[in-house]
Protein backbone atom coordinates (compact mmCIF):
# COMPACT_ATOMS: atom_id res chain seq x y z
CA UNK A 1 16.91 -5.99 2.21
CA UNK A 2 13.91 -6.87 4.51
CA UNK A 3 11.04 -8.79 3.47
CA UNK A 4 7.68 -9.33 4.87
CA UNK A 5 5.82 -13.10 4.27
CA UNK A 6 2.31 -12.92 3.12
CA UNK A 7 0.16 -16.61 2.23
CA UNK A 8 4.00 -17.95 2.14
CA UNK A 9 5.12 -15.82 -0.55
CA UNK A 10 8.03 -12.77 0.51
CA UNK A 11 7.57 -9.24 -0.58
CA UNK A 12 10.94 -7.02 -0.49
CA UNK A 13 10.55 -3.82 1.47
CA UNK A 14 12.87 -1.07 1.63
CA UNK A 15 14.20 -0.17 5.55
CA UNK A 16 10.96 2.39 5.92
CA UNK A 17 8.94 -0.90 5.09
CA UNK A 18 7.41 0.28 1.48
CA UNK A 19 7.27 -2.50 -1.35
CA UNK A 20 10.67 -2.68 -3.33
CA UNK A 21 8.25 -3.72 -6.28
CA UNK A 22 5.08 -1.60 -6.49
CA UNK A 23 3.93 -4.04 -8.66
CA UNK A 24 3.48 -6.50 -6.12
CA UNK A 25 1.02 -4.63 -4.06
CA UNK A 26 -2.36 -6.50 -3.55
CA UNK A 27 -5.07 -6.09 -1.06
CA UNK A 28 -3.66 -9.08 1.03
CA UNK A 29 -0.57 -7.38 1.45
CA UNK A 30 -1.90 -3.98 1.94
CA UNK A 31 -4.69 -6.14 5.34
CA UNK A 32 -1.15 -7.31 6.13
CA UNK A 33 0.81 -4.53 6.43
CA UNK A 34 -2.19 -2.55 7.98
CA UNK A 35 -2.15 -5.37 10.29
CA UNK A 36 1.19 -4.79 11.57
CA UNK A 37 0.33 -1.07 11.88
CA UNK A 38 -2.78 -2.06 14.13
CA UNK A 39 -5.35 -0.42 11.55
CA UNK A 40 -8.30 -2.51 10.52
CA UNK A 41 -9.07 -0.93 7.21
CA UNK A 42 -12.86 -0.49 6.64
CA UNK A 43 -14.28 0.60 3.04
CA UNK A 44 -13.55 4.34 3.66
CA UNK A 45 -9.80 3.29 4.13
CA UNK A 46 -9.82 1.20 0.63
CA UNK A 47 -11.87 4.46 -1.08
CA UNK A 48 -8.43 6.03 -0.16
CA UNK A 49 -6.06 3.49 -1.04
CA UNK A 50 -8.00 2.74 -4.34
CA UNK A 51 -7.96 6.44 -5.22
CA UNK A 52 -4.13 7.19 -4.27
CA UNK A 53 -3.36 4.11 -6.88
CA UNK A 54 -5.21 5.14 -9.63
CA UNK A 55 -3.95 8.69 -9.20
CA UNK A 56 -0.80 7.68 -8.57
CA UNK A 57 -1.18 5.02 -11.62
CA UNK A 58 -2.43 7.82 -14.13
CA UNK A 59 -0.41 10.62 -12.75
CA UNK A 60 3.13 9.00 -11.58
CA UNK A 61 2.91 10.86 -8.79
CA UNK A 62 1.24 11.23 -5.59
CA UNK A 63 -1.39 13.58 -5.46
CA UNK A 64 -1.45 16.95 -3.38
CA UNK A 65 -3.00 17.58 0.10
CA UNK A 66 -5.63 20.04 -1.79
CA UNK A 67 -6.81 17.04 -4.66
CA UNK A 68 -6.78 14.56 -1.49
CA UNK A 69 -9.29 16.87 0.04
């Protein structure tokens, strides 16, 4: 399986590049993989990301196009 190397610790990824363990997510890997995507992520890109995880988190699911709007 691939893995990606964040502050010397490796992070399995599946072959699209998503976390293996979504438990392992953390904002240093999310700047990382942004990184690699060349996206600097300002504080309406974390308002996103913060509210797709708790959704996700309470929901087990990602949310719809219509809640996302």
């Amino acid at each position: 399986m691939p893995t990606i190397e964040v502050n010397g610790k490796s992070y399995e990824t599946d072959e699209e590049g998503y976390l293996v363990n979504l438990g392992e997510w953390n904002e240093e890997v999310a700047n990382h993989i942004a990184q690699t995507e060349n996206v600097e992520m300002s504080s309406s890109h974390w308002e996103v990301v913060n509210f797709l995880r708790s959704y996700y988190e309470e929901y087990q699911i990602a949310p719809a196009v219509r809640v996302l709007t």
